[in-house]
C-alpha atoms as a PDB file:
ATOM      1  CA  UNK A   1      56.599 142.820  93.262  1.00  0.00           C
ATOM      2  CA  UNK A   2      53.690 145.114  92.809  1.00  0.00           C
ATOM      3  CA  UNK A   3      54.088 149.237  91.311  1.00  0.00           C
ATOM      4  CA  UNK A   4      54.543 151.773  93.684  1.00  0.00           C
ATOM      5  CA  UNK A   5      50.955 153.313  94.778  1.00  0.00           C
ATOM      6  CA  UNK A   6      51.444 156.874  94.875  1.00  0.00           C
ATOM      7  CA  UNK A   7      52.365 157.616  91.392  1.00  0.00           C
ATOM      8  CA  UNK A   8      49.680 157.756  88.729  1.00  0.00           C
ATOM      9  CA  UNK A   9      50.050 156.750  84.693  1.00  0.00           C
ATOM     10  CA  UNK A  10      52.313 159.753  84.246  1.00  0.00           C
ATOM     11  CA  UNK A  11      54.456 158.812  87.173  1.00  0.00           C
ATOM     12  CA  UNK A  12      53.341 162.324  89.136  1.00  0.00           C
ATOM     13  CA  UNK A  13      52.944 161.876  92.840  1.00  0.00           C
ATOM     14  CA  UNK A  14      48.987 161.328  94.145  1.00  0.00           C
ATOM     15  CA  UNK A  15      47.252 160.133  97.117  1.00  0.00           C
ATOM     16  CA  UNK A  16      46.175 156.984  96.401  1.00  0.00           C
ATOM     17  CA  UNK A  17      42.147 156.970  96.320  1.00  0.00           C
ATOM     18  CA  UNK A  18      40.879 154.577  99.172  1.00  0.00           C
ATOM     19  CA  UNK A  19      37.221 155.669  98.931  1.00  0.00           C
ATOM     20  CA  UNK A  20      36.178 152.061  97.331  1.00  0.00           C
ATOM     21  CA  UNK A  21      37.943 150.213  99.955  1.00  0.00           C
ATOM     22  CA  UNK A  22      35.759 148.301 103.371  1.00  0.00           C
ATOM     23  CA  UNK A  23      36.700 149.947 106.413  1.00  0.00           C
ATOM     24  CA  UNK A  24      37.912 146.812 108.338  1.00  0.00           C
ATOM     25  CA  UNK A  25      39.609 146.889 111.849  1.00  0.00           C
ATOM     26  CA  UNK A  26      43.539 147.762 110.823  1.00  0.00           C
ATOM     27  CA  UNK A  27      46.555 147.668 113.219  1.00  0.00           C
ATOM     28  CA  UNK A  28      50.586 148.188 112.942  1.00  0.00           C
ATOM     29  CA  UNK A  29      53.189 147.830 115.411  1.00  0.00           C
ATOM     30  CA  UNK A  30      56.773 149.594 114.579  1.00  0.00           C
ATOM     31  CA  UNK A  31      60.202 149.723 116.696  1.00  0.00           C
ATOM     32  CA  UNK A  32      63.301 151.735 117.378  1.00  0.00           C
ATOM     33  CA  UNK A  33      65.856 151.917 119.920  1.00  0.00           C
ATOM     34  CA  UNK A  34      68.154 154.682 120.822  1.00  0.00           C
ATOM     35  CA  UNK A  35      72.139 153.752 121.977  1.00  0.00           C
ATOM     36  CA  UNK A  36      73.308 156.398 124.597  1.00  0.00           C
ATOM     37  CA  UNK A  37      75.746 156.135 127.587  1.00  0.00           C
ATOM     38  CA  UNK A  38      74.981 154.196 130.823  1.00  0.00           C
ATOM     39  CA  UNK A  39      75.126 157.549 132.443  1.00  0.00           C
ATOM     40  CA  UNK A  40      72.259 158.807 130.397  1.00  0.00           C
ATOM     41  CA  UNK A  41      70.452 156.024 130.454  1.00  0.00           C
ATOM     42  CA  UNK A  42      70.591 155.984 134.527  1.00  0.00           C
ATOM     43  CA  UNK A  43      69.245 159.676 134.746  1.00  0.00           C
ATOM     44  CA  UNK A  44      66.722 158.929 132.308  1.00  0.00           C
ATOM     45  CA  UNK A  45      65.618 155.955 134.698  1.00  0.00           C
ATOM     46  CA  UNK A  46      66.194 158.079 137.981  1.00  0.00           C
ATOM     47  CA  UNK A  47      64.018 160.933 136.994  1.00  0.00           C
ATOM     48  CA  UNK A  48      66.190 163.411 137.959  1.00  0.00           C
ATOM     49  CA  UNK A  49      66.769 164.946 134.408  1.00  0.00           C
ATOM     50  CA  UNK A  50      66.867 168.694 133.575  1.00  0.00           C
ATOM     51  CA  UNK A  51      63.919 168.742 131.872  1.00  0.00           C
ATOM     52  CA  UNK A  52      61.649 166.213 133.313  1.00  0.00           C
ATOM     53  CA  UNK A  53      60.049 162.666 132.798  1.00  0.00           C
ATOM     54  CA  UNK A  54      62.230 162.191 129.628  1.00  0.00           C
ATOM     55  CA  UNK A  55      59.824 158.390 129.040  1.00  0.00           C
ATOM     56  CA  UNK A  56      57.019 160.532 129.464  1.00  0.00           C
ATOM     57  CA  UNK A  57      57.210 163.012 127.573  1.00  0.00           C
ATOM     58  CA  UNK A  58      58.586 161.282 124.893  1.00  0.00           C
ATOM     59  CA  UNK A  59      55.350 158.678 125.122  1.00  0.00           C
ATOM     60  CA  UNK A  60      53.228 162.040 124.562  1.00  0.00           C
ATOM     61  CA  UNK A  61      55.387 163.217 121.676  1.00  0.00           C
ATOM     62  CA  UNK A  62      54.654 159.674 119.690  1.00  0.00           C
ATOM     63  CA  UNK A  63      51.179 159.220 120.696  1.00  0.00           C
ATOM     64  CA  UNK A  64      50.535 162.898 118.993  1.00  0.00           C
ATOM     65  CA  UNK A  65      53.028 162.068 116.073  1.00  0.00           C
ATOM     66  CA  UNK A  66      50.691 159.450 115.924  1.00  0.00           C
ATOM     67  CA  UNK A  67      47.861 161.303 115.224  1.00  0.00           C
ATOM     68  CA  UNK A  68      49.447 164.335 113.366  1.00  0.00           C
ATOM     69  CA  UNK A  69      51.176 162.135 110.416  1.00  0.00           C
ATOM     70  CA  UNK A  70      48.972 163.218 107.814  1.00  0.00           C
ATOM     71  CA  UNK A  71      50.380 166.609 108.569  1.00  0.00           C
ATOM     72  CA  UNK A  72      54.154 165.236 108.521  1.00  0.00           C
ATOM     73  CA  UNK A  73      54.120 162.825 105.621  1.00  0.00           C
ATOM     74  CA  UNK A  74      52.205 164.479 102.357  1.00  0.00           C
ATOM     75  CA  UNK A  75      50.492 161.239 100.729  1.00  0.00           C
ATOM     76  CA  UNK A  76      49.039 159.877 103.897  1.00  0.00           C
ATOM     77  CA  UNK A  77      45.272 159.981 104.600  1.00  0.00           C
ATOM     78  CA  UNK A  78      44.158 161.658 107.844  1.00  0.00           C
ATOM     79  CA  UNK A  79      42.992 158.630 110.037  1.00  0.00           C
ATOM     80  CA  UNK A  80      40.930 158.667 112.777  1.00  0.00           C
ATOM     81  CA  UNK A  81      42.680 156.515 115.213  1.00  0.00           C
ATOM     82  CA  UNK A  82      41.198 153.970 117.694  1.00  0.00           C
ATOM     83  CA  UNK A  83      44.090 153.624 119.620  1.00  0.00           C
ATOM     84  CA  UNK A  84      47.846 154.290 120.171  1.00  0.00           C
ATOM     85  CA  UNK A  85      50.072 152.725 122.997  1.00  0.00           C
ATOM     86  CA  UNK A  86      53.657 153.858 123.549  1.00  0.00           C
ATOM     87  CA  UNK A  87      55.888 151.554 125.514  1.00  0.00           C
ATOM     88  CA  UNK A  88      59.659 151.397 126.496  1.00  0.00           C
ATOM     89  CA  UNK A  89      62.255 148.843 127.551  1.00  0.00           C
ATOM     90  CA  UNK A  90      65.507 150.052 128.557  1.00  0.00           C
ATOM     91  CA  UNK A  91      68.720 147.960 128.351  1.00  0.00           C
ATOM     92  CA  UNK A  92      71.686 148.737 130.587  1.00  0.00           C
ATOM     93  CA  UNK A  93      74.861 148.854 129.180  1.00  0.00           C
ATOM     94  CA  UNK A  94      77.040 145.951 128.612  1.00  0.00           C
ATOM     95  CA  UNK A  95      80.931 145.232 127.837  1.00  0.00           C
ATOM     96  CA  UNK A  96      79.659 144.898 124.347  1.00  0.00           C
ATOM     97  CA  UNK A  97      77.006 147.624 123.875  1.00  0.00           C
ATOM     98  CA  UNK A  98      75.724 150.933 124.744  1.00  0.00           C
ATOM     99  CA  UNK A  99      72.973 151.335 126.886  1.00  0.00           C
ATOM    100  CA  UNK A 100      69.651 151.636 125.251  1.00  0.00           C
ATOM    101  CA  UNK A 101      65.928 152.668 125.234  1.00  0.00           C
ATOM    102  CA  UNK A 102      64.152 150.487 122.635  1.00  0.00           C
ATOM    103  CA  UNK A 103      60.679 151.857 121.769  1.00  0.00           C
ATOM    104  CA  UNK A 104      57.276 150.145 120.367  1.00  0.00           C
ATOM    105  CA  UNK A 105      54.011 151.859 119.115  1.00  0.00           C
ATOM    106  CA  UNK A 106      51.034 150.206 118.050  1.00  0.00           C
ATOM    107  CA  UNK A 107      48.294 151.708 116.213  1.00  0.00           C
ATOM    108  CA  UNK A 108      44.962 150.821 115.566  1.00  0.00           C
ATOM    109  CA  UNK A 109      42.060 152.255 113.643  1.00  0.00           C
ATOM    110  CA  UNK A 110      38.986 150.773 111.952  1.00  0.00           C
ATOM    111  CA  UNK A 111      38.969 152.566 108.092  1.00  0.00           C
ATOM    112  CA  UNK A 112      39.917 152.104 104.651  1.00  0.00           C
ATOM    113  CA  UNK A 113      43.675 152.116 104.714  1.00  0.00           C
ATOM    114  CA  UNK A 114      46.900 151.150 106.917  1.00  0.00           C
ATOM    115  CA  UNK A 115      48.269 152.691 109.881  1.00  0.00           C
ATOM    116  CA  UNK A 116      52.116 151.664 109.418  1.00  0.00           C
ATOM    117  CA  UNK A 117      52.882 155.149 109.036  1.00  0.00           C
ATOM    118  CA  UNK A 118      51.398 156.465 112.498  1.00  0.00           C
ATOM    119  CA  UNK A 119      53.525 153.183 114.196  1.00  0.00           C
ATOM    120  CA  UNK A 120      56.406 154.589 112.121  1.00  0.00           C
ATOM    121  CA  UNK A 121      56.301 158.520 112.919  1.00  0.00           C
ATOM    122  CA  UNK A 122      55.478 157.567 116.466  1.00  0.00           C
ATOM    123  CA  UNK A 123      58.429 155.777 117.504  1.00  0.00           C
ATOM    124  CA  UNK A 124      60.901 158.426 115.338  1.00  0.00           C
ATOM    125  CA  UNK A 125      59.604 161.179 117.453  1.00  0.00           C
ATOM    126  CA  UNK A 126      59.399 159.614 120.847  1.00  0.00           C
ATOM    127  CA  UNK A 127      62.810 158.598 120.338  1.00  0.00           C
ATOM    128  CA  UNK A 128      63.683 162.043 118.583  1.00  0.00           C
ATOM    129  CA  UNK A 129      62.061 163.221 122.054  1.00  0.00           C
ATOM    130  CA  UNK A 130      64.482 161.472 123.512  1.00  0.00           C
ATOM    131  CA  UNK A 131      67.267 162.634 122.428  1.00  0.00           C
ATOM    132  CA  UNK A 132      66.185 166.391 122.952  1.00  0.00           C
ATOM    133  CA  UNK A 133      65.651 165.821 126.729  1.00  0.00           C
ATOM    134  CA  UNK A 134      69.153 163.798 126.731  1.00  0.00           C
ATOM    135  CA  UNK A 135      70.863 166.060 124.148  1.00  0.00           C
ATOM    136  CA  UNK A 136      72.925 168.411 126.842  1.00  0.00           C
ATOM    137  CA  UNK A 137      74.461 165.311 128.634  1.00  0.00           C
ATOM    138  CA  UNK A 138      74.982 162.915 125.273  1.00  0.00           C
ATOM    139  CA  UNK A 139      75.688 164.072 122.187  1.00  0.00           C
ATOM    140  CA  UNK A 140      76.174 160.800 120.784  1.00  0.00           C
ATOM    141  CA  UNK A 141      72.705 158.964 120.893  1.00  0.00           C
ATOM    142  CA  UNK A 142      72.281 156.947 117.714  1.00  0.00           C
ATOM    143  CA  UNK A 143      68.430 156.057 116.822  1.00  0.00           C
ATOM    144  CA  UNK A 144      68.718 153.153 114.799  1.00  0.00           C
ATOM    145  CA  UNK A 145      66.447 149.902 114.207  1.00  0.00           C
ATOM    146  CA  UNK A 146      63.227 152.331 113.057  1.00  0.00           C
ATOM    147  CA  UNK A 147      60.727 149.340 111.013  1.00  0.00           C
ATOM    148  CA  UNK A 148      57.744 147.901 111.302  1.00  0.00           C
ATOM    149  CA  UNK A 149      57.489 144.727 112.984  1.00  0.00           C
ATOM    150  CA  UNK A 150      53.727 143.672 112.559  1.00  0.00           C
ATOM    151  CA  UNK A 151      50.764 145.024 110.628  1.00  0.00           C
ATOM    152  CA  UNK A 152      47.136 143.506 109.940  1.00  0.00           C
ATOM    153  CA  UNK A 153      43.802 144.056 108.156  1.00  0.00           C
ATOM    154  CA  UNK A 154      43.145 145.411 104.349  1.00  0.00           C
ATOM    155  CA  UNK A 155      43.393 143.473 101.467  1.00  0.00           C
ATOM    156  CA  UNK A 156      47.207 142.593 101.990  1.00  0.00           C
ATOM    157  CA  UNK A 157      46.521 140.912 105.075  1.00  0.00           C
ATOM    158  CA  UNK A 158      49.227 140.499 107.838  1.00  0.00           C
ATOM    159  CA  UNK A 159      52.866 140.977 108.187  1.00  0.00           C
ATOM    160  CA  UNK A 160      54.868 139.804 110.808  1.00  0.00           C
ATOM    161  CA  UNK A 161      58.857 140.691 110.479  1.00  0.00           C
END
């Protein structure tokens, strides 16, 4: 297991210094899902809820947590993203689970360092988006499942979960 990158010889916090690294085409995919009721779920899909397209303005909430993570999260590098897709799948509910909205975000960029974090923050607030629009009708959304499933590029190379 390699040390931890963002602490220096005197174990104080630091962003790690990517200046010496190729830029090279970089890309992450991450996933979440949030549970809710069927009835949620079904006014969510019908379009009829209080406050709107709940899918899409939650897409527009992760594609600009996307590029706002370097605000968010204090050791990231700002990134200048090539591209950011949002997509949803919803699940209806069954006799053994709740219904569901699972959703992906994949980044891409072409720079020195990773965009994990961007696929990361993405999904939490499209899903956190979510459950604002939701929140007056279900109470009891779980997010759960946040993790990246896929990265590639840099000197690490690729993961696939």
């Amino acid at each position: 297991m390699s040390a931890l990158t963002h602490f220096d010889a005197n174990g104080q916090a630091h962003m790690v210094d990517v200046a010496s690294k190729a830029a090279s085409h970089r890309s992450a995919v991450a996933s979440g899902r949030i549970n809710m009721l069927g009835a949620t779920l079904a006014l969510i899909e019908s379009g009829t809820a209080k406050k709107g397209d709940v899918l899409g303005v939650a897409r527009v909430a992760g594609i600009l947590a996307a590029k706002r993570t370097s605000d968010l999260i204090p050791l990231c590098h700002p990134l200048a993203l090539t591209r950011i897709a949002i997509d949803f799948e919803a699940a209806k509910p069954s006799s053994e689970s709740l219904a569901s909205v699972s959703c992906t975000a994949t980044v891409e960029t072409i720079g020195p360092t990773g965009v994990e974090m961007e696929a990361l923050t993405a999904v939490q607030v499209a899903l956190l988006t979510i459950f604002d629009m939701c929140k007056a009708v279900d109470r009891g959304m779980i997010m759960t499942d946040v993790r990246v499933i896929e990265k590639h590029g840099g000197k690490s190379g690729s993961f696939v979960a």
